[in-house]
Every structure is written in C-alpha cells, then in structure tokens.
Protein backbone atom coordinates (compact mmCIF):
# COMPACT_ATOMS: atom_id res chain seq x y z
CA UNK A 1 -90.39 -14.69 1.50
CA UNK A 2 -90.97 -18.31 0.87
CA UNK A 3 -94.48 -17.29 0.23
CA UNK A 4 -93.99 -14.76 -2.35
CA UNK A 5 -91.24 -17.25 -4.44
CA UNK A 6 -94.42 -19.27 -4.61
CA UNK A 7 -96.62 -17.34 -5.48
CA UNK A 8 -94.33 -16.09 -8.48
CA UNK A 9 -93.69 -19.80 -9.42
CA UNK A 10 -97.39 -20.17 -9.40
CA UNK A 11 -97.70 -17.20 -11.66
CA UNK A 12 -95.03 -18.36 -14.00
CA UNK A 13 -96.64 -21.81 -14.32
CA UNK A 14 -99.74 -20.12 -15.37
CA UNK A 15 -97.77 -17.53 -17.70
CA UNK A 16 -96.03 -20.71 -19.15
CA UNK A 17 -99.64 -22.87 -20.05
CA UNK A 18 -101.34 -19.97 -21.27
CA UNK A 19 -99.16 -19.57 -24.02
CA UNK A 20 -98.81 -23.28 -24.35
CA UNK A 21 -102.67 -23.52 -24.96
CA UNK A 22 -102.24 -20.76 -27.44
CA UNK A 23 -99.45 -22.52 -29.24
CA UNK A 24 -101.30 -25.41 -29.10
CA UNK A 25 -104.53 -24.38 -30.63
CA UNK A 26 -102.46 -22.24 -33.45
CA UNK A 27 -100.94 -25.84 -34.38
CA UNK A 28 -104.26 -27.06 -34.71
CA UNK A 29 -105.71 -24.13 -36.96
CA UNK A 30 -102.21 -23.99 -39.09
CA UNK A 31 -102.75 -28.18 -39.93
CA UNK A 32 -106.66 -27.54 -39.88
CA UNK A 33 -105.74 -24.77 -42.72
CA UNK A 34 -103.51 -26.38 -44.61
CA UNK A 35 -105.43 -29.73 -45.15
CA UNK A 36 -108.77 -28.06 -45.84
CA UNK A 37 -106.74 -26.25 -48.52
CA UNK A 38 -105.59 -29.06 -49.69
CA UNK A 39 -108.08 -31.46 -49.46
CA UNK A 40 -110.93 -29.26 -50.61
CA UNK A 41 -108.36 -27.37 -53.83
CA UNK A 42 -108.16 -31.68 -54.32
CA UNK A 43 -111.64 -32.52 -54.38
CA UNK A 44 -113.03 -28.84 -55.92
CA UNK A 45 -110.45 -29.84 -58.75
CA UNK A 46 -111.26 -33.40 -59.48
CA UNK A 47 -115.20 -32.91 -59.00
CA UNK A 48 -115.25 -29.48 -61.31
CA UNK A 49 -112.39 -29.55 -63.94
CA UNK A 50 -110.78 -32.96 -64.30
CA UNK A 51 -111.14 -34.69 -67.58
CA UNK A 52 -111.66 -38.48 -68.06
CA UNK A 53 -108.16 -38.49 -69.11
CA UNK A 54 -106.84 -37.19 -66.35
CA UNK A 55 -109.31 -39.07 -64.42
CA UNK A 56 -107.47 -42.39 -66.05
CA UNK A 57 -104.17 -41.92 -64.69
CA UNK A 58 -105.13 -40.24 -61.12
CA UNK A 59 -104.13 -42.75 -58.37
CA UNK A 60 -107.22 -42.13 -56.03
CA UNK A 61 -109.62 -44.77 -56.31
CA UNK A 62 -108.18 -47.83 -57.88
CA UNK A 63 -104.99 -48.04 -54.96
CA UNK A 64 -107.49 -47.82 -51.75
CA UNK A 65 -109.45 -50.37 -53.18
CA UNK A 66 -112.59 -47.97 -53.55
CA UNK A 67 -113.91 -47.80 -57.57
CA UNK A 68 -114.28 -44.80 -59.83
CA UNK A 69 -117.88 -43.83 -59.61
CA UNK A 70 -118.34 -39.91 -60.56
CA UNK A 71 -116.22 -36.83 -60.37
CA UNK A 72 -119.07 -36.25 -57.51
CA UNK A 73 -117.88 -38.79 -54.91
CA UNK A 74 -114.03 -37.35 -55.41
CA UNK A 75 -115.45 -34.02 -54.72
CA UNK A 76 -117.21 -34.71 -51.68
CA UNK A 77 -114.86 -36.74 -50.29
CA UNK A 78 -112.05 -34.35 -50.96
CA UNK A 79 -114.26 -32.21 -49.04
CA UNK A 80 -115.23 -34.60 -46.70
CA UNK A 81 -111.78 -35.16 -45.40
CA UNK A 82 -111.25 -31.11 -45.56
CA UNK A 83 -113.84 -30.90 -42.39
CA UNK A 84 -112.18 -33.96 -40.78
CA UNK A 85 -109.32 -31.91 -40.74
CA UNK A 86 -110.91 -29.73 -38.02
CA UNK A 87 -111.42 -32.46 -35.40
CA UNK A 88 -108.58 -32.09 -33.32
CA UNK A 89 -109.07 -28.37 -32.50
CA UNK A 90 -112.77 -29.71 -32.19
CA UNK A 91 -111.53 -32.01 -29.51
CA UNK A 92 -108.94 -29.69 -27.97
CA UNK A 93 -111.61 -26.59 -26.94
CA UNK A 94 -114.38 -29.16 -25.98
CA UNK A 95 -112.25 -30.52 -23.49
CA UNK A 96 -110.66 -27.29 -22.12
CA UNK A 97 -114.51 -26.38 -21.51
CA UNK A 98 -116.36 -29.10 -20.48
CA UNK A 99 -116.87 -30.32 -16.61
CA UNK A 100 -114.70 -33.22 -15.73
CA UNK A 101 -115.36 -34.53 -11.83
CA UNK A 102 -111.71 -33.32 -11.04
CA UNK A 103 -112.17 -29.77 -11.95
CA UNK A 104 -115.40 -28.41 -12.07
CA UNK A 105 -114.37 -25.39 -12.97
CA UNK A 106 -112.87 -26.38 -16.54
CA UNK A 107 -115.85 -25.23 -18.12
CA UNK A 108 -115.27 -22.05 -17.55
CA UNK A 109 -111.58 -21.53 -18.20
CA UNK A 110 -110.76 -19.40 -21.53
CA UNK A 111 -109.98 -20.80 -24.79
CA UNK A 112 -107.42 -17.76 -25.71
C-alpha cells in the first residue's frame, strides 16, 4: 500500500512538471512573439517609412546616447533586438537537452 501511494505521488510529480515545462516554454514563445512583433513592426517602420520629420522628434537615438546615423541602423537594430527576444526559450530547451554530470540522461528528455 505504501508502495503504490508512492508510486502515484511519483506519477503526480511528473504529471505536475510536465505541464510546468509546457507552461513554461509557452511563456517564453508568448514574450518571444510579442517583442519580435514589436521590435521588428519598430524597426521595419523606422528603416522603411519614417520621414526626417518624424525622424526629428523620435526619442531613439539621442536619449541612449547612440547618434542618428541612417534609417538603416534603426532597422536593423529594431530587428536585432526582435531575435534577442528569442534567447530565453534558446536557453530554456538547450538546457532541458544537454548532458549535465548529475543527469546524464537530460539529453534525452522531451521538450513537449
């Protein structure tokens, strides 16, 4: 008897991180969604349709200390920081399945 609460306490630990990993890695895609969409629409916005007017009066730039060069360099970084965005899901699945010297299994545990 003792053995079977166990074993359904084991089960129900498992039950219980599996869908923690999955809510974990949906976090990660929701924020890695939203700030590529926002970052790139940023940066695709700037780089392709903003005028030197607007240009004038857009904060980017002159606050962070870095100066205007080109509606190029907005662009790219605005899509620079778009794939930045995608570095903690990176981080998450690399180290779900690569070999640590505690588990040697890890690498081949499932990402979903």
């Amino acid at each position: 008897m003792i053995l079977k609460i166990n074993q359904e306490r084991v089960t129900l630990q498992a039950r219980s991180m599996a869908i923690m990993n999955k809510l974990i890695i949906l976090a990660f895609v929701l924020l890695g969604v939203f700030f590529t969409l926002l970052a790139g629409y940023e940066g695709v916005y700037i780089g392709l349709f903003a005028t030197d007017e607007i240009l004038s009066e857009y904060p980017w730039g002159t606050e962070l200390g870095w100066p205007y060069i080109n509606k190029t360099n907005y662009m790219l970084y605005g899509l620079f920081i778009a794939l930045l965005s995608w570095l903690p899901l990176l981080a998450y699945v690399l180290t779900k399945h690569l070999p640590s010297k505690d588990n040697t299994t890890r690498k081949d545990a499932r990402l979903l």
